[in-house]
C-alpha atoms as a PDB file:
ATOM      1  CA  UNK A   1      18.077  28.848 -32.613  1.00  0.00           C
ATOM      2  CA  UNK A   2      20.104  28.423 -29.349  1.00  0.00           C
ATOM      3  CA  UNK A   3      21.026  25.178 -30.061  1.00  0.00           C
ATOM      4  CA  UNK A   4      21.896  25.796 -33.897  1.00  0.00           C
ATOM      5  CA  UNK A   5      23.831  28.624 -32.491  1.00  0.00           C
ATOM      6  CA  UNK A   6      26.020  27.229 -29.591  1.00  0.00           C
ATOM      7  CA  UNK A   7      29.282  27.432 -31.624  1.00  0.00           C
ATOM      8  CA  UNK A   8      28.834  30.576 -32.074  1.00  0.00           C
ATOM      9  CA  UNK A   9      27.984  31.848 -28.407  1.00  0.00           C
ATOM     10  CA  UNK A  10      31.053  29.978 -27.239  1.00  0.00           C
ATOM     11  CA  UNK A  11      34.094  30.858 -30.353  1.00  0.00           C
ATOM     12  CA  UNK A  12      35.575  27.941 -29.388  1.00  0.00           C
ATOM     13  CA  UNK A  13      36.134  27.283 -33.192  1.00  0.00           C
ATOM     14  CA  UNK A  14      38.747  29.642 -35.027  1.00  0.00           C
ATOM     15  CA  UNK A  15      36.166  30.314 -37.523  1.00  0.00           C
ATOM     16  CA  UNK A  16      34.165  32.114 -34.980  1.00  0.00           C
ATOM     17  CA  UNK A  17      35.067  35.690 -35.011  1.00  0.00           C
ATOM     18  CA  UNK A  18      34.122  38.362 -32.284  1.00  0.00           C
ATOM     19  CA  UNK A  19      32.131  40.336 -34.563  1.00  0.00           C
ATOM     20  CA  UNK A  20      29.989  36.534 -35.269  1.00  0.00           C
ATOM     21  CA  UNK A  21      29.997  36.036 -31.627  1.00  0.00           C
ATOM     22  CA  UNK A  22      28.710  39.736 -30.578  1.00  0.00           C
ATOM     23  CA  UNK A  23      25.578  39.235 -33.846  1.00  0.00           C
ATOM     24  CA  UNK A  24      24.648  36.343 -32.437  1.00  0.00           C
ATOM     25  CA  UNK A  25      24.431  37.301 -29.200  1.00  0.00           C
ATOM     26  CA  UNK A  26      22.742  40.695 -29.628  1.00  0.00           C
ATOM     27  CA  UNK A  27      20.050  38.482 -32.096  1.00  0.00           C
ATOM     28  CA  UNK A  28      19.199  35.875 -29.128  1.00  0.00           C
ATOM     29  CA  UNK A  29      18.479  38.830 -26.856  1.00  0.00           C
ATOM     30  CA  UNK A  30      16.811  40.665 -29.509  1.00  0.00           C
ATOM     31  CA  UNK A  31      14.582  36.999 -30.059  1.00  0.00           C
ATOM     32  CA  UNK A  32      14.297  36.366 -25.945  1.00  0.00           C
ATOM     33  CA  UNK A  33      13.230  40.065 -25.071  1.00  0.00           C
ATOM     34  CA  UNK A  34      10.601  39.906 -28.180  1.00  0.00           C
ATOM     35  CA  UNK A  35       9.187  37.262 -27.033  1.00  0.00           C
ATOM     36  CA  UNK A  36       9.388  37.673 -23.346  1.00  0.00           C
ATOM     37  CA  UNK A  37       7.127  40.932 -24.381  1.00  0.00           C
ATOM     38  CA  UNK A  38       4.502  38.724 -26.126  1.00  0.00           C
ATOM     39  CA  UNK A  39       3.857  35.556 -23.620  1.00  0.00           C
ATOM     40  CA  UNK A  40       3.689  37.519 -20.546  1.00  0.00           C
ATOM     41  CA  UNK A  41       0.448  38.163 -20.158  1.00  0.00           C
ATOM     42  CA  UNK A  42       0.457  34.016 -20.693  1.00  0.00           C
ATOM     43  CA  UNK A  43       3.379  33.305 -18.823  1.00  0.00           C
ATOM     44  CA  UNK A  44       3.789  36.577 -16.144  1.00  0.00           C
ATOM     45  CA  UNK A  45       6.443  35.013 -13.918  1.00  0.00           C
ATOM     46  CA  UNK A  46       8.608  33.219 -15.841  1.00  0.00           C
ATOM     47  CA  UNK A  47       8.289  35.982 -18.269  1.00  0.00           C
ATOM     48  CA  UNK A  48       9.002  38.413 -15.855  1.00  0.00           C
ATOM     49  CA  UNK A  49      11.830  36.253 -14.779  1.00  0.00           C
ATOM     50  CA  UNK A  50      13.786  36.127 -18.332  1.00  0.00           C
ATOM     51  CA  UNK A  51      13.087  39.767 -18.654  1.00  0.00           C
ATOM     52  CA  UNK A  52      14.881  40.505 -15.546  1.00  0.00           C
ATOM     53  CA  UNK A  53      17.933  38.016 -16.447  1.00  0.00           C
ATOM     54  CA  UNK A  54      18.339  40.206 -19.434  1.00  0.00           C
ATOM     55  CA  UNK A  55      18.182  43.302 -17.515  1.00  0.00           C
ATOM     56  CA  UNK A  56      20.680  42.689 -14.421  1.00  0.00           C
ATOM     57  CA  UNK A  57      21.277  46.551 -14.529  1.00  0.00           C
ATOM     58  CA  UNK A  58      17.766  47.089 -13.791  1.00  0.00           C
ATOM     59  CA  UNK A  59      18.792  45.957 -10.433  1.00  0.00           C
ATOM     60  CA  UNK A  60      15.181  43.805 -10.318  1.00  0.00           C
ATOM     61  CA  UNK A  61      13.473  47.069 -10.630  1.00  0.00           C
ATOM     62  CA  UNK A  62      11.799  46.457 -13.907  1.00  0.00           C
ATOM     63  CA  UNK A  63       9.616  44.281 -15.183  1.00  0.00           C
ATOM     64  CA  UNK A  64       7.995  43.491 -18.556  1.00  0.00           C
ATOM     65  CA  UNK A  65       4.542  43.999 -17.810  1.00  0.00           C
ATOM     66  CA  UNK A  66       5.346  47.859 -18.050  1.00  0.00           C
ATOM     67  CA  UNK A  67       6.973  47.052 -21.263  1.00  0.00           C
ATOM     68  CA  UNK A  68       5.307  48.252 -24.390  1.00  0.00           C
ATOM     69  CA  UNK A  69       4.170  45.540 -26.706  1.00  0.00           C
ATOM     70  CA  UNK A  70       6.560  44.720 -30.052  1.00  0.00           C
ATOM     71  CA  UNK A  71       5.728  46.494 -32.939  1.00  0.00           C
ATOM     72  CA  UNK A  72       6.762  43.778 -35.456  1.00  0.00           C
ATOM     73  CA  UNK A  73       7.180  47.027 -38.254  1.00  0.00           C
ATOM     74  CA  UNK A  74      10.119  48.164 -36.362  1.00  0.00           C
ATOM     75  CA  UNK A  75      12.096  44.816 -36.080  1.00  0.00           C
ATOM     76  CA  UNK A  76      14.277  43.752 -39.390  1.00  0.00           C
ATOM     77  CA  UNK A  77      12.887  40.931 -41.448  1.00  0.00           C
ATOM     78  CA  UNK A  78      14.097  39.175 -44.129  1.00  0.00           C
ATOM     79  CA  UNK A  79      10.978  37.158 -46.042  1.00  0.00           C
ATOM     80  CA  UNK A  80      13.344  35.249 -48.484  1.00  0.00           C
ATOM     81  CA  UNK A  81      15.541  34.016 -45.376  1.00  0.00           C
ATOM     82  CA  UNK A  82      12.013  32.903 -43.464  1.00  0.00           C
ATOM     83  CA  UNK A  83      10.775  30.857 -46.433  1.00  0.00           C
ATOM     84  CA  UNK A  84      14.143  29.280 -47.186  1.00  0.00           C
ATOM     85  CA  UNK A  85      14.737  28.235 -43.573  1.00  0.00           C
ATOM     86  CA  UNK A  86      11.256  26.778 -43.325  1.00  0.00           C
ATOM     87  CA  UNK A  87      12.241  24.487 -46.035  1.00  0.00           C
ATOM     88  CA  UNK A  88      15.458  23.505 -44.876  1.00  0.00           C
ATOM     89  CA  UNK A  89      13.132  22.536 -41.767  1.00  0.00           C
ATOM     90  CA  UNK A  90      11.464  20.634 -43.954  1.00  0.00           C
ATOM     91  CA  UNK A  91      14.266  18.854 -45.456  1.00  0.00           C
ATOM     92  CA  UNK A  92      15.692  18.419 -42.153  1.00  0.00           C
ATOM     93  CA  UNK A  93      12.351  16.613 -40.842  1.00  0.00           C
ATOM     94  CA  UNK A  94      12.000  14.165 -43.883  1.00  0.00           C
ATOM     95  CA  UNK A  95      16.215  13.491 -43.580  1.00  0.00           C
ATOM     96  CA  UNK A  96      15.224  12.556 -39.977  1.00  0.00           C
ATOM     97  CA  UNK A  97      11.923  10.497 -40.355  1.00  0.00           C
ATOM     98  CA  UNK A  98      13.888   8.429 -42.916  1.00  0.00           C
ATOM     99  CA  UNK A  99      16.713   7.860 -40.504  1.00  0.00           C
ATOM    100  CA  UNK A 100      14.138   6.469 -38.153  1.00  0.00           C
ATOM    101  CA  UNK A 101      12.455   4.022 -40.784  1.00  0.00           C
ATOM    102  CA  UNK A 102      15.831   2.882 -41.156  1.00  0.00           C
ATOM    103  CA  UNK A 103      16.391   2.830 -37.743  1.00  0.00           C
ATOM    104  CA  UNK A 104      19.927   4.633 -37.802  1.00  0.00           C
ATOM    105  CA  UNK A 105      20.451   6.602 -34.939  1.00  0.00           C
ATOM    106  CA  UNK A 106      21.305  10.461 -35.078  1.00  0.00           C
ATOM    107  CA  UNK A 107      24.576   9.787 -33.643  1.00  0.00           C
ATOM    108  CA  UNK A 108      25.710   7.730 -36.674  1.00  0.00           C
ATOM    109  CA  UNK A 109      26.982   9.915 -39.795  1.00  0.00           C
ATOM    110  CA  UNK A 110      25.819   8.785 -43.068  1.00  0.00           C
ATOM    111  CA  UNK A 111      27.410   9.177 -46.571  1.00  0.00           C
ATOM    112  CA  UNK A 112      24.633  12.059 -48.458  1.00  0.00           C
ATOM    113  CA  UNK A 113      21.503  13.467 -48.636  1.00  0.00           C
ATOM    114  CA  UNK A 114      19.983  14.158 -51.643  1.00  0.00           C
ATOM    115  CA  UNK A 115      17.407  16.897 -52.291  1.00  0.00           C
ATOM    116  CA  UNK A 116      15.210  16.720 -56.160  1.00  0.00           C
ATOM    117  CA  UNK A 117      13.835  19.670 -56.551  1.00  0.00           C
ATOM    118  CA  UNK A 118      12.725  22.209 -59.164  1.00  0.00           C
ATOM    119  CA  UNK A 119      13.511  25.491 -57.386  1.00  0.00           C
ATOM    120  CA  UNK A 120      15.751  25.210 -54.816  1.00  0.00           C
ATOM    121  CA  UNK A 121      18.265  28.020 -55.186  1.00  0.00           C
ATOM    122  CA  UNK A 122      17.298  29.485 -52.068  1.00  0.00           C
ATOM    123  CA  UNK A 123      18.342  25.946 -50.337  1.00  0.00           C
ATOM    124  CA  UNK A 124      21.817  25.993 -51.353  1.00  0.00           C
ATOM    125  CA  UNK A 125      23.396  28.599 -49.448  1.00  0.00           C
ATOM    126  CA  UNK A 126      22.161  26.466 -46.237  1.00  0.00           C
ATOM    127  CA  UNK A 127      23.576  23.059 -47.504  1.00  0.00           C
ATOM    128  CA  UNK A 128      25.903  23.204 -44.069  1.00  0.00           C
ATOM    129  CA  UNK A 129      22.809  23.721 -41.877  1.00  0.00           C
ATOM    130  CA  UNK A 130      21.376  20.852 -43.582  1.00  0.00           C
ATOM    131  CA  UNK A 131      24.374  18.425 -43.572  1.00  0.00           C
ATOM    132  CA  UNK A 132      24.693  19.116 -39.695  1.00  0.00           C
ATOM    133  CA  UNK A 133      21.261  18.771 -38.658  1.00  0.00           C
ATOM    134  CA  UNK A 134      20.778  15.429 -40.703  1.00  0.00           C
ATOM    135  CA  UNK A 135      24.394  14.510 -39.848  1.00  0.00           C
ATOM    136  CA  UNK A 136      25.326  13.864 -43.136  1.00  0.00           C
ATOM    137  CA  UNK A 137      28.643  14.094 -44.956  1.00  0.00           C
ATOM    138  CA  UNK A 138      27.043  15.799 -47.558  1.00  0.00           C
ATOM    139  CA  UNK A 139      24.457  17.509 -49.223  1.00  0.00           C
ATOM    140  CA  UNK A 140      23.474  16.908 -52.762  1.00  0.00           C
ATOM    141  CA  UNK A 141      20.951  19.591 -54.602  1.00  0.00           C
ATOM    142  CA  UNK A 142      19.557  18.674 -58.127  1.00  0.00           C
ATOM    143  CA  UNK A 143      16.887  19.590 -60.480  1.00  0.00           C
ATOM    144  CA  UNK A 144      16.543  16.037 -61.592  1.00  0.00           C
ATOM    145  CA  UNK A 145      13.368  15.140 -59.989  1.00  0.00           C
ATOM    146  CA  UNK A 146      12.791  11.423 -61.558  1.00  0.00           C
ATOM    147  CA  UNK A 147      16.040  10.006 -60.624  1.00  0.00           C
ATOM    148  CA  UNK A 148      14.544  10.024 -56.873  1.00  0.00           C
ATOM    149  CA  UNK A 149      10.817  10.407 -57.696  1.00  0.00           C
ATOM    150  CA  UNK A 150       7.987  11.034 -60.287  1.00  0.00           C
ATOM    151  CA  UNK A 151       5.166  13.506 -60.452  1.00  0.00           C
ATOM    152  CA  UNK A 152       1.218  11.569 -59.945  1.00  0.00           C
ATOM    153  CA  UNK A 153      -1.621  13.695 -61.552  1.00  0.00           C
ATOM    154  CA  UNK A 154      -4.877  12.911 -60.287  1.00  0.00           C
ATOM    155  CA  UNK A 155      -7.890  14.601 -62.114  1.00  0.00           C
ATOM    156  CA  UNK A 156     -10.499  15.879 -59.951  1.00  0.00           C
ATOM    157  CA  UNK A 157     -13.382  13.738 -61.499  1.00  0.00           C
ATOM    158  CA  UNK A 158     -15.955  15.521 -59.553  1.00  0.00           C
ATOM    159  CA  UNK A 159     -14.807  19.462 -60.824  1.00  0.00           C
ATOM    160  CA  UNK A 160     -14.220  17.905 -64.623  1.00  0.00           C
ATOM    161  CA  UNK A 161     -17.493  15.927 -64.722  1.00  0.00           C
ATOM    162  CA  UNK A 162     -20.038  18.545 -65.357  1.00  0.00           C
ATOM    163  CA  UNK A 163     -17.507  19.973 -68.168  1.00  0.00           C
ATOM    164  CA  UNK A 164     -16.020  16.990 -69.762  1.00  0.00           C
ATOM    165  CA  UNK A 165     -18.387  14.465 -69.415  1.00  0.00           C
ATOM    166  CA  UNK A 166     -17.349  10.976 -70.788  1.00  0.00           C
ATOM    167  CA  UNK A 167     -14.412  11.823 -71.289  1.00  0.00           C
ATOM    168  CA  UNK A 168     -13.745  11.982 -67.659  1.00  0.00           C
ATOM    169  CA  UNK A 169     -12.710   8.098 -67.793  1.00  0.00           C
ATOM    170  CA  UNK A 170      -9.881   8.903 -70.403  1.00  0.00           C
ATOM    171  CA  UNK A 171      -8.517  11.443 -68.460  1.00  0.00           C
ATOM    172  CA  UNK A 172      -8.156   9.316 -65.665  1.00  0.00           C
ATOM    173  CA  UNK A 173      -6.778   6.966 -67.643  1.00  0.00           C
ATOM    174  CA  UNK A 174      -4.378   8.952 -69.347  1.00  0.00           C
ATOM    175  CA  UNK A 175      -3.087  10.361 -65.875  1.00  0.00           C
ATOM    176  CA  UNK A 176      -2.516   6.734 -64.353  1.00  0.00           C
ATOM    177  CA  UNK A 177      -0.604   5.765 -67.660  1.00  0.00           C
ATOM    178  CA  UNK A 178       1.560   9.377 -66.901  1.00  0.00           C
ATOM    179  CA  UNK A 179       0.261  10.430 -70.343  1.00  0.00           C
ATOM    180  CA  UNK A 180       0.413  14.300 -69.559  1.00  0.00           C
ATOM    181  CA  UNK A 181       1.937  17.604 -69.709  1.00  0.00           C
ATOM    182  CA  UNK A 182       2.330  20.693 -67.743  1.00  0.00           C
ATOM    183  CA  UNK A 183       2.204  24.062 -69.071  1.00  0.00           C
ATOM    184  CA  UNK A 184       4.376  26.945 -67.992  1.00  0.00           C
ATOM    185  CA  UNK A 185       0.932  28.389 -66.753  1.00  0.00           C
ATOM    186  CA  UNK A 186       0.094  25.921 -63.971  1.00  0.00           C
ATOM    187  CA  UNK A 187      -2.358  24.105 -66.448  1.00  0.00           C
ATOM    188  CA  UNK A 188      -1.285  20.382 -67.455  1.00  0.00           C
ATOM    189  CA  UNK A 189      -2.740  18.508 -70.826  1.00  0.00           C
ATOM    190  CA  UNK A 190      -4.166  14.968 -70.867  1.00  0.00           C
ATOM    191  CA  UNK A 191      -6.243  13.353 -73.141  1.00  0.00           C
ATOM    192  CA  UNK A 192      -6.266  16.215 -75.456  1.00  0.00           C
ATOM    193  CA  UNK A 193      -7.983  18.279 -72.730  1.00  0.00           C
ATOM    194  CA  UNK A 194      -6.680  21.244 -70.827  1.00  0.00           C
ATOM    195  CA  UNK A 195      -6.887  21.221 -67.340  1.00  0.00           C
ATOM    196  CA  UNK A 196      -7.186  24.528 -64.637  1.00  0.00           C
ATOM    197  CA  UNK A 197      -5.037  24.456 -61.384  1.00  0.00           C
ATOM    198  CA  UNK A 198      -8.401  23.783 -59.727  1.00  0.00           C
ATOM    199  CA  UNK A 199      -9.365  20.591 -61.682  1.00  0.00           C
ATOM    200  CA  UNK A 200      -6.002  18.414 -60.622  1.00  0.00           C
ATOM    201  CA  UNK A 201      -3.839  17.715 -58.102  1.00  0.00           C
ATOM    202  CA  UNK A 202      -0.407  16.858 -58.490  1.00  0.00           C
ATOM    203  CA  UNK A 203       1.490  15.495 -56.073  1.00  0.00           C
ATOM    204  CA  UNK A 204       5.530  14.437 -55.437  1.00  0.00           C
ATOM    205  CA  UNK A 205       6.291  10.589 -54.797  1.00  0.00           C
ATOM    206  CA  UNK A 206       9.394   8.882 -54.578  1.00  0.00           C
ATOM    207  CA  UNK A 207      10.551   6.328 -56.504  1.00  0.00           C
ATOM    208  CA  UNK A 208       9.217   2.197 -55.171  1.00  0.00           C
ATOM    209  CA  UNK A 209      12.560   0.983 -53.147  1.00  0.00           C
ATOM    210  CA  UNK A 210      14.610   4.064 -52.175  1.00  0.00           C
ATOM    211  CA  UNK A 211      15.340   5.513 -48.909  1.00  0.00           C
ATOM    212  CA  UNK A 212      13.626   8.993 -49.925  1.00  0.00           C
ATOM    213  CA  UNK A 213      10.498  10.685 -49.109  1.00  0.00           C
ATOM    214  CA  UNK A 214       8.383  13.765 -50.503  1.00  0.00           C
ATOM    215  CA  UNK A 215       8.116  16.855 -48.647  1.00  0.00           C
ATOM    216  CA  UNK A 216       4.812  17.208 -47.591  1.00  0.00           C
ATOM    217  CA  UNK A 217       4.016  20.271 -50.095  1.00  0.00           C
ATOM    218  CA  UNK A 218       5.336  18.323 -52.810  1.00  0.00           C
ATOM    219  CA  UNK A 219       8.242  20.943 -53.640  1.00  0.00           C
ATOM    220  CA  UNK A 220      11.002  17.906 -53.631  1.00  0.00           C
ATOM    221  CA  UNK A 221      11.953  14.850 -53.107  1.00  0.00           C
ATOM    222  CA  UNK A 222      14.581  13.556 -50.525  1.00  0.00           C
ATOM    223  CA  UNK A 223      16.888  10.802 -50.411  1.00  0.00           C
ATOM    224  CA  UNK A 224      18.844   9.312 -47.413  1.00  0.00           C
ATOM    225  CA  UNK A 225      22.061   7.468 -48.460  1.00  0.00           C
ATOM    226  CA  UNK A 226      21.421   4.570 -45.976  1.00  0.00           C
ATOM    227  CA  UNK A 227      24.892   2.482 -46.622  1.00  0.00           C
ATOM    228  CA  UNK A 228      26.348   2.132 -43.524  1.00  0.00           C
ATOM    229  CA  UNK A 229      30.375   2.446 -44.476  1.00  0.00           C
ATOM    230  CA  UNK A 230      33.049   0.824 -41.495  1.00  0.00           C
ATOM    231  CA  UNK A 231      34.665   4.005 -41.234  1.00  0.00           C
ATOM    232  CA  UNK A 232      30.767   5.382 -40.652  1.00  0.00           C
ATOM    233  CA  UNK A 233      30.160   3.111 -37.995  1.00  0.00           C
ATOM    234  CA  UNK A 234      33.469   3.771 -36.051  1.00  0.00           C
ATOM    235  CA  UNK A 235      32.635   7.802 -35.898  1.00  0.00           C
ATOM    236  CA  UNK A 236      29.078   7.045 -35.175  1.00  0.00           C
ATOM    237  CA  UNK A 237      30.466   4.948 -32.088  1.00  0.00           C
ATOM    238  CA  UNK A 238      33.115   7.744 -31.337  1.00  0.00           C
ATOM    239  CA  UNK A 239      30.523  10.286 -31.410  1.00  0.00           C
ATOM    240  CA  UNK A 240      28.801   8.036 -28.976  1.00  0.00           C
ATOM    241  CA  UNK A 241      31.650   7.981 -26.419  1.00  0.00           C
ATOM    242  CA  UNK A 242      31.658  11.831 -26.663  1.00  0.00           C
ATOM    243  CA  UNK A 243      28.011  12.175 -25.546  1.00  0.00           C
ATOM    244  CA  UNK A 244      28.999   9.690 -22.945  1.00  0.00           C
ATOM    245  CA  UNK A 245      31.834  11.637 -21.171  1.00  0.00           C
ATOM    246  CA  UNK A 246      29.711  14.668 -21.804  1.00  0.00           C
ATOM    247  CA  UNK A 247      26.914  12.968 -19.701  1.00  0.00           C
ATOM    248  CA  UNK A 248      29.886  12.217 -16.767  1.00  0.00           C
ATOM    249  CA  UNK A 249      30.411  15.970 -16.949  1.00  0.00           C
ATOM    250  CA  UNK A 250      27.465  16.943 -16.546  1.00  0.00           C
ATOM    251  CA  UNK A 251      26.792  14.576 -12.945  1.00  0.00           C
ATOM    252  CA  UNK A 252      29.905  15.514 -11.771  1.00  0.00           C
ATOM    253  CA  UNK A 253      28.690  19.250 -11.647  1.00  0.00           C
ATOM    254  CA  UNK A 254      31.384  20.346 -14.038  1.00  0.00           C
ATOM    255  CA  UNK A 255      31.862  23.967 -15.762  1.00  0.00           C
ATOM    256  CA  UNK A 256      31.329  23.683 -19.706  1.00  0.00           C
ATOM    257  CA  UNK A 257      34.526  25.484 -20.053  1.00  0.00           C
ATOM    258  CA  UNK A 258      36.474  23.288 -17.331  1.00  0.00           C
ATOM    259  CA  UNK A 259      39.415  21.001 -18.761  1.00  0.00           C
ATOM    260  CA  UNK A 260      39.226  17.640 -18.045  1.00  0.00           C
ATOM    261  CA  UNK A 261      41.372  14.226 -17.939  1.00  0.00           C
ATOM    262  CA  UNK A 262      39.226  11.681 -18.799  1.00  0.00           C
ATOM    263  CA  UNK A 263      39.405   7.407 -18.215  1.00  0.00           C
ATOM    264  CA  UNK A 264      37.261   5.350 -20.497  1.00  0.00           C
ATOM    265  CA  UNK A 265      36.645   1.340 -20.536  1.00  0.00           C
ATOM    266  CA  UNK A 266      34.936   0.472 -23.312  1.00  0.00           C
ATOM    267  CA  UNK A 267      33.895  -2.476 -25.813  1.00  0.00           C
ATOM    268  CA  UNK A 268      36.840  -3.214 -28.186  1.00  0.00           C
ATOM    269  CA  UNK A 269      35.095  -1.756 -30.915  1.00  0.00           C
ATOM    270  CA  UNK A 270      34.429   1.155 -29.464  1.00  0.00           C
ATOM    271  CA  UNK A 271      37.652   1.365 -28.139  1.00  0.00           C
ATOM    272  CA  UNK A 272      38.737   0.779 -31.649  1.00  0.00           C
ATOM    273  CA  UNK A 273      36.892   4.015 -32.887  1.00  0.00           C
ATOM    274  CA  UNK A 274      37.520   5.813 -30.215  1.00  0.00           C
ATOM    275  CA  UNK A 275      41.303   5.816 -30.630  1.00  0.00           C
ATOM    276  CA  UNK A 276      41.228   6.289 -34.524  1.00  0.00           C
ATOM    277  CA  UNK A 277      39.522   9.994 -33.321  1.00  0.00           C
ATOM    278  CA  UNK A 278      41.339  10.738 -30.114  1.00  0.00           C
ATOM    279  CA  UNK A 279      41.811  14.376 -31.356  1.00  0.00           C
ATOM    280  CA  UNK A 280      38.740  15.181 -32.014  1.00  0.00           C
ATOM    281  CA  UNK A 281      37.153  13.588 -28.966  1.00  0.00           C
ATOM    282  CA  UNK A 282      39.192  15.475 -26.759  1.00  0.00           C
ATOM    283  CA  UNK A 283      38.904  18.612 -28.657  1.00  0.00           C
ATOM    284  CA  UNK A 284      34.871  18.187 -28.290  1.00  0.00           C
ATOM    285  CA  UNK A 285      35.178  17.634 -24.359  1.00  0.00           C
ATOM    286  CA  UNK A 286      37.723  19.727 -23.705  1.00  0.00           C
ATOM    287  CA  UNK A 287      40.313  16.555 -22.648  1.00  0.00           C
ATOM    288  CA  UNK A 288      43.743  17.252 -21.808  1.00  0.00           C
ATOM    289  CA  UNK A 289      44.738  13.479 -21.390  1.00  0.00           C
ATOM    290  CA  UNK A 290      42.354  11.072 -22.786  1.00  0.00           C
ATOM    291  CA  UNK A 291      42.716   7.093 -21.522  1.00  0.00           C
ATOM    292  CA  UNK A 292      41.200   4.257 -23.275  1.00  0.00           C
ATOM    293  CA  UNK A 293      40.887   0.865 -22.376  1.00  0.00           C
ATOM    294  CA  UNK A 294      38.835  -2.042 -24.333  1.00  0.00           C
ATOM    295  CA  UNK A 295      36.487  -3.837 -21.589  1.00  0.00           C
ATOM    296  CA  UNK A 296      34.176  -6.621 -21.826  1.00  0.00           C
ATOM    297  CA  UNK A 297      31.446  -5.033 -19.427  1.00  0.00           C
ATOM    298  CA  UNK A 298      28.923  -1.768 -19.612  1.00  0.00           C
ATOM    299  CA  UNK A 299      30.838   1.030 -21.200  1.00  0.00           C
ATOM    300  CA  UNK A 300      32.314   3.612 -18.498  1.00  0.00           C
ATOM    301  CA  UNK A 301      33.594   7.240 -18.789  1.00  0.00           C
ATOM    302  CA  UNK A 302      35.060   9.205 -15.371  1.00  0.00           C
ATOM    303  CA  UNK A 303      36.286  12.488 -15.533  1.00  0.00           C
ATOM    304  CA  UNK A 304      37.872  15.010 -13.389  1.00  0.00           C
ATOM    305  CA  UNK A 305      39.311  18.397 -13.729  1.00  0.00           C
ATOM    306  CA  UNK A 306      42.597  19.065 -15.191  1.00  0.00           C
ATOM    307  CA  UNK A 307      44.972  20.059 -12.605  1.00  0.00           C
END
């Protein structure tokens, strides 16, 4: 949650109101002194030591093992929200494990993501969330489930035996062949037999060939568009350069909010990509000058505060 939320702790974006910045500041304390309540008797000190930080008028006269425990009735909850952000998780994971079969770093933006699914209404209003974590330009949501994958009944030959008998085998066959249909009851008919939600399981593949994976409860399918474009690879290396100067910040003991001017010797295709984004990779590390120089050796940022 902190890190999904940064943006909005800072405002540094115009879209970033002070009303947005205010909710999502009262929610991370709300969140921290919750859960501050519920691991101290795990964690007493460093428990007792976020409780405090939240607390400076307390003076370091309280502490929250003479807090009362949460009463989870009398906190706001939203059941729909939980569900639909545990499967954007889920989309999010599967996004990333295919990046990582395709060895394409997180760094490098990719053209779409594609999620096949039957009921995924809830998913939609989080498409940003989605296209951000997977760092993907964007995010494509569609009930077409066999363009990307294919449903795989497999009879339960042990639960059917005792009922169907010999005709076990031609079930089973009938299933392999993808000679079936489900009902709108969760039954599905093969072989001229009706099978109960206990006698089957059906699970979500993905098609032989694609980048795209099932999640693991079988609720979609996802696809990673894995073409790597030129303009792609340049703002995956420019992205690069900004975690580097970010990293130079960060030994040189500098504020998050100071300005800096910033000196950069880099490979020439780096270089390259790093001058066809100069705005934006001074906007992200707060640059007022920004100097870039192709270089045949290890790549190099130094920084120093604007003055």
């Amino acid at each position: 949650y902190i890190r999904r939320s940064r943006e909005r702790f800072w405002g540094s974006s115009a879209e970033v109101t002070a009303q947005d910045r205010a909710d999502a500041r009262d929610t991370l304390f709300t969140v921290l002194s919750t859960l501050v309540r519920v691991t101290a008797p795990l964690l007493p000190f460093v428990s007792d030591e976020i409780h405090l930080g939240l607390h400076p008028e307390a003076d370091g006269t309280s502490s929250v093992h003479l807090e009362d425990w949460p009463d989870a009735a009398s906190l706001p909850a939203d059941h729909g929200l939980v569900a639909a952000m545990d499967e954007v998780r889920d989309v999010c994971s599967a996004g990333s494990a295919l990046r990582e079969d395709h060895r394409l770093r997180a760094r490098l933006p990719l053209r779409s993501l594609t999620v096949a699914g039957r009921h995924l209404d809830g998913l939609e209003p989080l498409a940003a969330l989605v296209r951000d974590e997977v760092n993907v330009k964007d995010v494509v949501f569609t009930d077409d489930v066999e363009s990307v994958g294919s449903f795989q009944l497999r009879p339960n030959a042990r639960v059917l035996g005792p009922r169907l008998g010999k005709d076990v085998q031609s079930v089973i066959r009938a299933a392999k062949a993808g000679e079936w249909t489900a009902g709108g009851d969760g039954t599905v008919t093969v072989a001229g037999h009706e099978l109960g939600a206990d006698e089957f399981d059906l699970t979500l593949e993905a098609r032989d060939g694609a980048a795209a994976a099932p999640l693991h409860d079988s609720s979609a399918v996802v696809e990673l568009d894995v073409e790597v474009t030129p303009e792609l690879a340049a703002e995956g290396l420019a992205r690069d350069a900004v975690r580097m100067i970010q990293q130079a910040r960060k030994d040189a003991g500098l504020d998050v909010t100071d300005r800096i001017e910033t000196r950069l010797a880099l490979p020439a295709e780096m270089a390259d990509a790093v001058d066809a984004h100069r705005d934006w990779v001074a906007e992200q590390v707060l640059a007022v000058s920004l100097e870039v120089t192709a270089s045949d050796g290890e790549p190099t940022a130094a920084v120093a505060v604007a003055g």
